[in-house]
C-alpha atoms as a PDB file:
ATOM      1  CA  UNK A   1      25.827 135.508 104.320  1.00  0.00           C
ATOM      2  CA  UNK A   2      22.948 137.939 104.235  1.00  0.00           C
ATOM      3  CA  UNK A   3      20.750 139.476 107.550  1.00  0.00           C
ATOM      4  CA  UNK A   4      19.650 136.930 109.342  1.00  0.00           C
ATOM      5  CA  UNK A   5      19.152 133.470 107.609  1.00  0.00           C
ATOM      6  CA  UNK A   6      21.512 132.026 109.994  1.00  0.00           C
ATOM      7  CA  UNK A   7      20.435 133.042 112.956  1.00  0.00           C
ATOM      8  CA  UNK A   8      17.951 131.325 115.427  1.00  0.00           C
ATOM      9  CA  UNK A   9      15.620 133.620 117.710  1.00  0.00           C
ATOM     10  CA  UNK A  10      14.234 132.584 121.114  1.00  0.00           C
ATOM     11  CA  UNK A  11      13.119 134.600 124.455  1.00  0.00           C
ATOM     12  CA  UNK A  12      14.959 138.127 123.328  1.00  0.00           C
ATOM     13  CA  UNK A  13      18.097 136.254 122.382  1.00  0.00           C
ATOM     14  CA  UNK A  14      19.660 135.211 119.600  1.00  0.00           C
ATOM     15  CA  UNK A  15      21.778 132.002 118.604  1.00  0.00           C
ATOM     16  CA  UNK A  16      24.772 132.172 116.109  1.00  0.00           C
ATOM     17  CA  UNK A  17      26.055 128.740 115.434  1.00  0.00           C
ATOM     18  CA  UNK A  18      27.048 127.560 119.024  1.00  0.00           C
ATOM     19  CA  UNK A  19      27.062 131.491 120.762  1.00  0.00           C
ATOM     20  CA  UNK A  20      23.953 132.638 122.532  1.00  0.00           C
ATOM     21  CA  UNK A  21      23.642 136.691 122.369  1.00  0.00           C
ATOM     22  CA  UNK A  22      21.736 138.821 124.879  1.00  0.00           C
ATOM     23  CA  UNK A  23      21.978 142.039 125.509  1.00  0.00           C
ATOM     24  CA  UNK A  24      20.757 145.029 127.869  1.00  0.00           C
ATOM     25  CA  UNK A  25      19.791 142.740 130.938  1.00  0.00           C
ATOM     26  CA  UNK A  26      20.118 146.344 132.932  1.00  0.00           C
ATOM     27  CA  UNK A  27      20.818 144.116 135.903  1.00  0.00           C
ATOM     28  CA  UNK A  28      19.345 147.351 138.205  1.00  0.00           C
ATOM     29  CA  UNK A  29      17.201 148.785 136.179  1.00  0.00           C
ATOM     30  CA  UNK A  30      13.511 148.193 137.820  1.00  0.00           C
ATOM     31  CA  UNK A  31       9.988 149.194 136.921  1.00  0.00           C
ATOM     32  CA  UNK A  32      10.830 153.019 137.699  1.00  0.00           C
ATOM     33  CA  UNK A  33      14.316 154.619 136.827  1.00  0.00           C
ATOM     34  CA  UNK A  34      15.025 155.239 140.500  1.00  0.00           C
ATOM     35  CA  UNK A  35      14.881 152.014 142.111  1.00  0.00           C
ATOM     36  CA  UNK A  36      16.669 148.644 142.188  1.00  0.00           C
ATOM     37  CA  UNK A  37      15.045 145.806 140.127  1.00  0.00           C
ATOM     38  CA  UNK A  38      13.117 143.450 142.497  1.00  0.00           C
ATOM     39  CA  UNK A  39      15.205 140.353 143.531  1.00  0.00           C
ATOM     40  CA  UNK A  40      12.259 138.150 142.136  1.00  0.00           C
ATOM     41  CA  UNK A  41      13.167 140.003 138.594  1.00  0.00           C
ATOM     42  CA  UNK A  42      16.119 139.216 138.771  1.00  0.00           C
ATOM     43  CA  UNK A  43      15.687 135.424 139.272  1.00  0.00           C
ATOM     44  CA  UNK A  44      13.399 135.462 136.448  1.00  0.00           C
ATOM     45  CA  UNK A  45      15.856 136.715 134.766  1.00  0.00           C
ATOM     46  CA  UNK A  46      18.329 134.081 135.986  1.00  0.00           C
ATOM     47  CA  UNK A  47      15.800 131.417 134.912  1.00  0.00           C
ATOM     48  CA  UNK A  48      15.253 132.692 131.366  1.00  0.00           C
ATOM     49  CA  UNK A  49      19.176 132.529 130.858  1.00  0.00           C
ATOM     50  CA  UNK A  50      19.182 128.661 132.146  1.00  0.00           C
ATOM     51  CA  UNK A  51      16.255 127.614 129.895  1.00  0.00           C
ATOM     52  CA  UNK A  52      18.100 129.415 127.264  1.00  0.00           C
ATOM     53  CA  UNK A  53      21.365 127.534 127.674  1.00  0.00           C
ATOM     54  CA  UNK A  54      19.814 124.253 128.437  1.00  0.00           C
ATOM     55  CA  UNK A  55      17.989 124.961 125.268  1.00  0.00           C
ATOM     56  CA  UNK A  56      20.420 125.738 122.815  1.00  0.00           C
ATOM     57  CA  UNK A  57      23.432 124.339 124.533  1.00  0.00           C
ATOM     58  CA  UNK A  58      25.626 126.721 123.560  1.00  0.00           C
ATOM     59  CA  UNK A  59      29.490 126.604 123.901  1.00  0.00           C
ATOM     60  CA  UNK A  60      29.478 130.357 124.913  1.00  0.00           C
ATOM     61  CA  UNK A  61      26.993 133.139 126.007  1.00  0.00           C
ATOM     62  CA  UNK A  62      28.221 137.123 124.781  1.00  0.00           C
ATOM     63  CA  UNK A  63      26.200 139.807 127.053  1.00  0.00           C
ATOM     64  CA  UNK A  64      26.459 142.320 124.239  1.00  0.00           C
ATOM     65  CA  UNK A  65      26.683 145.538 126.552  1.00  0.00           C
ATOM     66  CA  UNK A  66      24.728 146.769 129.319  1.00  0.00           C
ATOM     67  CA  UNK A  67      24.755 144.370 131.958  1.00  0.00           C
ATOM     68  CA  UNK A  68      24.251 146.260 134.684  1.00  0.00           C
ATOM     69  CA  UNK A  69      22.301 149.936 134.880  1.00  0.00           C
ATOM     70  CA  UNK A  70      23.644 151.757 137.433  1.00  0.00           C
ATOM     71  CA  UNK A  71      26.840 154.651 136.386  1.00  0.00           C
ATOM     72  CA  UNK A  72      27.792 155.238 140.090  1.00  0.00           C
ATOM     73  CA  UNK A  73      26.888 152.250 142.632  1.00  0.00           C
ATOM     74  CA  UNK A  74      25.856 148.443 142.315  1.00  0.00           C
ATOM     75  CA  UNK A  75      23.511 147.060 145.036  1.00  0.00           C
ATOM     76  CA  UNK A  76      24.682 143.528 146.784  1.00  0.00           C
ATOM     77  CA  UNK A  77      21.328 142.118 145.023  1.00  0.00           C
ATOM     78  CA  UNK A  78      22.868 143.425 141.616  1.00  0.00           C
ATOM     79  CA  UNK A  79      26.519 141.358 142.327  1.00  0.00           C
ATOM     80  CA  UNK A  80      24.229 138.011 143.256  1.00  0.00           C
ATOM     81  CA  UNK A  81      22.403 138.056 140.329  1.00  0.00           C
ATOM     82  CA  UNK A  82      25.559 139.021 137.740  1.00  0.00           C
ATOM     83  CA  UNK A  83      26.882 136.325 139.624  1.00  0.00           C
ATOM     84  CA  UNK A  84      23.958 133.769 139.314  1.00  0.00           C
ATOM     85  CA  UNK A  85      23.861 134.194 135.739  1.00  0.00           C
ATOM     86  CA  UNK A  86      27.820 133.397 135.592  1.00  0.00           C
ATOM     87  CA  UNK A  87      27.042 130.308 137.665  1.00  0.00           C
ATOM     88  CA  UNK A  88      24.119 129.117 135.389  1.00  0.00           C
ATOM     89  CA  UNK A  89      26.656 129.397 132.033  1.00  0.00           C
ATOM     90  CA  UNK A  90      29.394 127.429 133.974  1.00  0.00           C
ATOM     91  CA  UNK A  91      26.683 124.954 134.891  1.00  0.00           C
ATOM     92  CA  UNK A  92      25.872 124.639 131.258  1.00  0.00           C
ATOM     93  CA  UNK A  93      29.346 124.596 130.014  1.00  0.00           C
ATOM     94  CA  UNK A  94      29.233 128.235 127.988  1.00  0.00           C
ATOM     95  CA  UNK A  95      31.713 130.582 128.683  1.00  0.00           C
ATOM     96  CA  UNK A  96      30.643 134.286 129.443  1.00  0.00           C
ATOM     97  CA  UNK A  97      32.000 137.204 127.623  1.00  0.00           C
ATOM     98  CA  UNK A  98      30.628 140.885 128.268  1.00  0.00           C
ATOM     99  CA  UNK A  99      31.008 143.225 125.610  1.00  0.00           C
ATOM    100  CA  UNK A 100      30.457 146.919 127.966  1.00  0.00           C
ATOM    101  CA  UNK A 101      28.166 149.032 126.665  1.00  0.00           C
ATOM    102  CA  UNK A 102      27.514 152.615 128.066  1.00  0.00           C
ATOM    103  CA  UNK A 103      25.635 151.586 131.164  1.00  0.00           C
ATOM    104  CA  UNK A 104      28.741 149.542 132.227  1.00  0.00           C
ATOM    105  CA  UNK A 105      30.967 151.718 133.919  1.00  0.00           C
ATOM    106  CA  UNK A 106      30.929 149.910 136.926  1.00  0.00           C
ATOM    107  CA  UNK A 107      31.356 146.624 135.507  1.00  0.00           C
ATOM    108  CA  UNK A 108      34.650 145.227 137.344  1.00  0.00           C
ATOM    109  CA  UNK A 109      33.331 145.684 140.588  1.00  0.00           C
ATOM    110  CA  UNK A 110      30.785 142.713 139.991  1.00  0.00           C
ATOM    111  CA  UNK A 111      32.012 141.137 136.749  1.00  0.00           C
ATOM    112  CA  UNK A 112      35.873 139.768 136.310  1.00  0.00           C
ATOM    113  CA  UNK A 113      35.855 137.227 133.760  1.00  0.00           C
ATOM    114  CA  UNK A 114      36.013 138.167 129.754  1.00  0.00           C
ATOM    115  CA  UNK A 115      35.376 141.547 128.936  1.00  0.00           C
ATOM    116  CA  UNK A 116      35.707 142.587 124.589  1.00  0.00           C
ATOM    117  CA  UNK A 117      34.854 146.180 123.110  1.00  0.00           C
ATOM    118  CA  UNK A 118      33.911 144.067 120.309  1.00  0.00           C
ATOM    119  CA  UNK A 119      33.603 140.107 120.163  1.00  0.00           C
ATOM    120  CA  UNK A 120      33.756 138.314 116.426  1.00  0.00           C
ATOM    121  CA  UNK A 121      32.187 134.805 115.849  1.00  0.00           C
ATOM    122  CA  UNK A 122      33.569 134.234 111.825  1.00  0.00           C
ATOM    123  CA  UNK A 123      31.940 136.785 110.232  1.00  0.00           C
ATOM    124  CA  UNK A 124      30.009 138.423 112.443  1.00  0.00           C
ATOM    125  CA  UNK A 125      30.956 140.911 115.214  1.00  0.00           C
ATOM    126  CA  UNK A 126      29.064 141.569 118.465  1.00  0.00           C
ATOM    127  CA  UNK A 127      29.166 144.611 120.543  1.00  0.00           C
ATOM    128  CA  UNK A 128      26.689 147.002 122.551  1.00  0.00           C
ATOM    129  CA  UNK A 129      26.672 149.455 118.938  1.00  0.00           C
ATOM    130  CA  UNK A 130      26.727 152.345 121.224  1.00  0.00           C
ATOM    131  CA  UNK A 131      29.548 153.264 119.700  1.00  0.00           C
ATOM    132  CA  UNK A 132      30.973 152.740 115.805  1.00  0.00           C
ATOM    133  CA  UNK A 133      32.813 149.208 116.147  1.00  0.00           C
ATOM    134  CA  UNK A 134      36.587 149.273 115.918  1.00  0.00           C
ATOM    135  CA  UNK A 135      36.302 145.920 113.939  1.00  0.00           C
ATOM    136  CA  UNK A 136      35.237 145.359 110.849  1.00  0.00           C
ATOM    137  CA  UNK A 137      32.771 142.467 110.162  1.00  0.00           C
ATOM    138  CA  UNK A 138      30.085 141.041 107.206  1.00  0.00           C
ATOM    139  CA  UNK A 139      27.453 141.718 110.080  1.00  0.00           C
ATOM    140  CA  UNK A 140      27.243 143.185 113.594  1.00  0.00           C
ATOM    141  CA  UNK A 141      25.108 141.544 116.382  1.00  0.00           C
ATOM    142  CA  UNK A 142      23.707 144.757 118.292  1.00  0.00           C
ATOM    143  CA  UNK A 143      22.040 145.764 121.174  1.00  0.00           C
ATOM    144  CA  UNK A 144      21.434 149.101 123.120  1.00  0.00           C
ATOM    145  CA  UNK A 145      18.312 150.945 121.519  1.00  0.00           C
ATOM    146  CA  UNK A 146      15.494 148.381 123.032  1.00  0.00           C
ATOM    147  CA  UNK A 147      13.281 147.520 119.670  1.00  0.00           C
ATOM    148  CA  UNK A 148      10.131 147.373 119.936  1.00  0.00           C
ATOM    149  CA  UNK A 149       6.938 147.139 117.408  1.00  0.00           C
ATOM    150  CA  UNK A 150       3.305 147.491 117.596  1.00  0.00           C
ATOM    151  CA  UNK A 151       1.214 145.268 115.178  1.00  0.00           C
ATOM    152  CA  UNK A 152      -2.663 145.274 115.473  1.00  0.00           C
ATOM    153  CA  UNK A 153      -2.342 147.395 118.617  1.00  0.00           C
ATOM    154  CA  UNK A 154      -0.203 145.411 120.924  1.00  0.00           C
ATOM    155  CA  UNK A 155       3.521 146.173 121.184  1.00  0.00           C
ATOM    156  CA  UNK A 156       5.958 143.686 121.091  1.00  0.00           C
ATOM    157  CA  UNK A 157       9.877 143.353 121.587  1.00  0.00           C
ATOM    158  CA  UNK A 158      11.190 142.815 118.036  1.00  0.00           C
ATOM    159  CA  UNK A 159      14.783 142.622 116.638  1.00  0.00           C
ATOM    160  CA  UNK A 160      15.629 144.696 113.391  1.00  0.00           C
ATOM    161  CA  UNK A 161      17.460 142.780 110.885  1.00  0.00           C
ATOM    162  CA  UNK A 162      19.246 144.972 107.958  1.00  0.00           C
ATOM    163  CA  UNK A 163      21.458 143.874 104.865  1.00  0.00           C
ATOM    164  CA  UNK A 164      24.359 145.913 103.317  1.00  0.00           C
ATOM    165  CA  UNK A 165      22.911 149.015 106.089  1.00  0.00           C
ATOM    166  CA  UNK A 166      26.472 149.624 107.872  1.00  0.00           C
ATOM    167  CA  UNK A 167      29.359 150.123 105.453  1.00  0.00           C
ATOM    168  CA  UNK A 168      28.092 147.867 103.381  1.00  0.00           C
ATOM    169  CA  UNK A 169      27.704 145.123 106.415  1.00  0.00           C
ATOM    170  CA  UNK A 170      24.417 143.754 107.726  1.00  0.00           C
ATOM    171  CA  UNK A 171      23.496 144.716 111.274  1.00  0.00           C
ATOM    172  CA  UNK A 172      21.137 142.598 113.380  1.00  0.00           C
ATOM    173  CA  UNK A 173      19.844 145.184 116.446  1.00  0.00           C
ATOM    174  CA  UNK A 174      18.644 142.230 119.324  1.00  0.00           C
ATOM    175  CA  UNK A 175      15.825 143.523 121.660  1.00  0.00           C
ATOM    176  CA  UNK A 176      16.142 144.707 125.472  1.00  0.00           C
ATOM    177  CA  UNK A 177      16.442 140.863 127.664  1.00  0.00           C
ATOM    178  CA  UNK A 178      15.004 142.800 130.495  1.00  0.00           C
ATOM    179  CA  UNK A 179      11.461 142.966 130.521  1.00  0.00           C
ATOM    180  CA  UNK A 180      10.768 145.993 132.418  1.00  0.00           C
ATOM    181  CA  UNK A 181      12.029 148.247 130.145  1.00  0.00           C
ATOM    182  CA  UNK A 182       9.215 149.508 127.519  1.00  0.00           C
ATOM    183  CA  UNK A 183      12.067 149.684 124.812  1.00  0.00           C
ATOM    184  CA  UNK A 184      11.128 152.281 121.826  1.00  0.00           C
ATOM    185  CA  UNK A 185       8.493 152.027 119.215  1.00  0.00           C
ATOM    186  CA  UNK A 186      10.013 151.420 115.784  1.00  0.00           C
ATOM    187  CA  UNK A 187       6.863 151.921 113.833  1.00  0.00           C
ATOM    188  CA  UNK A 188       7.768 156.381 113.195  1.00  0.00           C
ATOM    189  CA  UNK A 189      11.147 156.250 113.795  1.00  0.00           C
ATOM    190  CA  UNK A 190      13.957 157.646 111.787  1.00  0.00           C
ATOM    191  CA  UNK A 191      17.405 157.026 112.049  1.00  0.00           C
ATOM    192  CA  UNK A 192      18.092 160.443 113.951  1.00  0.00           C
ATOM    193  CA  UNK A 193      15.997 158.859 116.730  1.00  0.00           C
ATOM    194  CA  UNK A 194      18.063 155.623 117.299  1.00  0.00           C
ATOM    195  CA  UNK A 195      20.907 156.214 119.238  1.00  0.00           C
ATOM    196  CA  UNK A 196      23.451 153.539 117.740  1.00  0.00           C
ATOM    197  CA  UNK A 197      25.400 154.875 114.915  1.00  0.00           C
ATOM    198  CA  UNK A 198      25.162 151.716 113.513  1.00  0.00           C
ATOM    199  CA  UNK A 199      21.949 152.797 111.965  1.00  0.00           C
ATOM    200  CA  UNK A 200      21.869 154.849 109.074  1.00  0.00           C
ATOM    201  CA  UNK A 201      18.272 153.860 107.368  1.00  0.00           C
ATOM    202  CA  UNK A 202      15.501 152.747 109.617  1.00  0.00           C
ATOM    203  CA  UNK A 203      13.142 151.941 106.357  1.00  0.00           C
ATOM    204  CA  UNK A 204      16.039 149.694 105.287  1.00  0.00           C
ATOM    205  CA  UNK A 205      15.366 147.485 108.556  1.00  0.00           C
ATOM    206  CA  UNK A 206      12.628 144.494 108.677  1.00  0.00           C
ATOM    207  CA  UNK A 207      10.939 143.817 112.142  1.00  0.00           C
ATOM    208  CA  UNK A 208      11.244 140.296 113.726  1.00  0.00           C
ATOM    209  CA  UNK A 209       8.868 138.775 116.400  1.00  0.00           C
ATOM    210  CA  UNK A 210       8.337 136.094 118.107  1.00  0.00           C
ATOM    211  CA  UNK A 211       5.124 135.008 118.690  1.00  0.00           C
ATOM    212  CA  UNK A 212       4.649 134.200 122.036  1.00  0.00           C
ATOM    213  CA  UNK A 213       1.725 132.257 121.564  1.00  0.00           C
ATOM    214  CA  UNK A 214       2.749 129.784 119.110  1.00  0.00           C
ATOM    215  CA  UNK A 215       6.202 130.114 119.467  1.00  0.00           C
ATOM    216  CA  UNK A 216       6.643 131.363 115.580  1.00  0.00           C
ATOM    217  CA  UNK A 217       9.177 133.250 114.090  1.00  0.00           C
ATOM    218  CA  UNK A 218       7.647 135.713 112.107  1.00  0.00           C
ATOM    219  CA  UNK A 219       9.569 138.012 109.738  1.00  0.00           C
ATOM    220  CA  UNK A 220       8.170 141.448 108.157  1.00  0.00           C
ATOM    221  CA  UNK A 221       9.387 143.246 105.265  1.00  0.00           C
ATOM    222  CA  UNK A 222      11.750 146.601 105.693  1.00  0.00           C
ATOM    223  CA  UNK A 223      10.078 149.081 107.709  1.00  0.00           C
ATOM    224  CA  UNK A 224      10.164 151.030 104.490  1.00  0.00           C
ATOM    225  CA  UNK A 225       7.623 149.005 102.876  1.00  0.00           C
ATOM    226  CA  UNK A 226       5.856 148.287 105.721  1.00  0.00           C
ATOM    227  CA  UNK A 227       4.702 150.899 108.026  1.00  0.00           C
ATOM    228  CA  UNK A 228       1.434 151.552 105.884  1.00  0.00           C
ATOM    229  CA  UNK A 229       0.232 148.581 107.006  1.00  0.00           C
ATOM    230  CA  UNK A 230       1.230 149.287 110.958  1.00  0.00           C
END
């Protein structure tokens, strides 16, 4: 198993065998720091999850850390839409695990089905990579620094796809599924500027997108080969 050949890539998420991955929904987290996200957000949100799992079909859905974005109180709107997008997966058929990340702290007062620090499918381990994983895997299924990329001027979620880059492990970082937040910009960035210990070398690291447009999958060579061309 290398990076990513196995994996499928659709609306932020990712799909390993018959488990969907998100991660950093920030079910809170509006336009602005300060204020709740809008309840039509959060139904878009909602949505995207549904056409996601009625997609894929998938026999589980992991929320790979940072559900929610509030540290010290969660709005009623926040519990209706954590518990909308339960009710969508049990609709589908997928059970729901969360695997916390640093935003979660108030996660059991809205969330009490199947928490993990760290969640393996085979090979492969998901968990928020806030923190080094307690587990050790081939890969790790990430979340929590909010990839982004700008090609030809216009900036685009991306995930960040890296072979032998942890302890000899690959590590596949998935981008922000909430669409208000502006993520960071890959293109400069060292590894001292990501926050997941997970990554060591940023120039090891090859940009995904998905191209909205035409629906594409379209893979880029390791950042360190590639940012002359950025």
């Amino acid at each position: 198993m290398t990076g990513a050949s196995d994996l499928a890539f659709d609306d932020r998420a990712v799909l390993l065998g018959d488990t969907l991955v998100v991660a950093d929904c920030h079910v809170g987290r509006g336009p602005t720091s300060g204020i709740e996200l809008p309840v039509g957000d959060g139904a878009a949100m909602v949505e995207r999850i549904e056409r996601l799992l009625a997609a894929h079909e998938p026999a589980e859905l992991v929320i790979a850390g940072d559900l929610l974005h509030a540290f010290e109180m969660v709005p009623r709107t926040v519990e209706r839409i954590v518990a909308d997008i339960a009710d969508a997966a049990d609709a589908a058929g997928a059970g729901v695990v969360v695997t916390p990340g640093n935003h979660d702290t108030m996660l059991a007062s809205v969330w009490s089905g199947p928490t993990e620090r760290t969640y393996r499918v085979g090979d492969t381990v998901v968990c928020h990579g806030h923190e080094p994983p307690e587990r050790d895997a081939e890969r790790y299924v990430i979340g929590h620094d909010h990839p982004t990329i700008t090609i030809e001027g216009k900036r685009r979620p991306c995930y960040l796809v890296g072979s032998g880059v942890y302890r000899g492990a690959d590590v596949v970082m998935v981008p922000a599924f909430n669409e208000l937040l502006r993520g960071v910009e890959v293109n400069e960035m060292s590894a001292s500027d990501f926050m997941s210990p997970l990554v060591t070398d940023t120039d090891a690291f090859a940009p995904v997108v998905l191209d909205e447009a035409s629906g594409e999958t379209l893979s880029f060579p390791p950042l360190g080969d590639f940012r002359h061309r950025l």
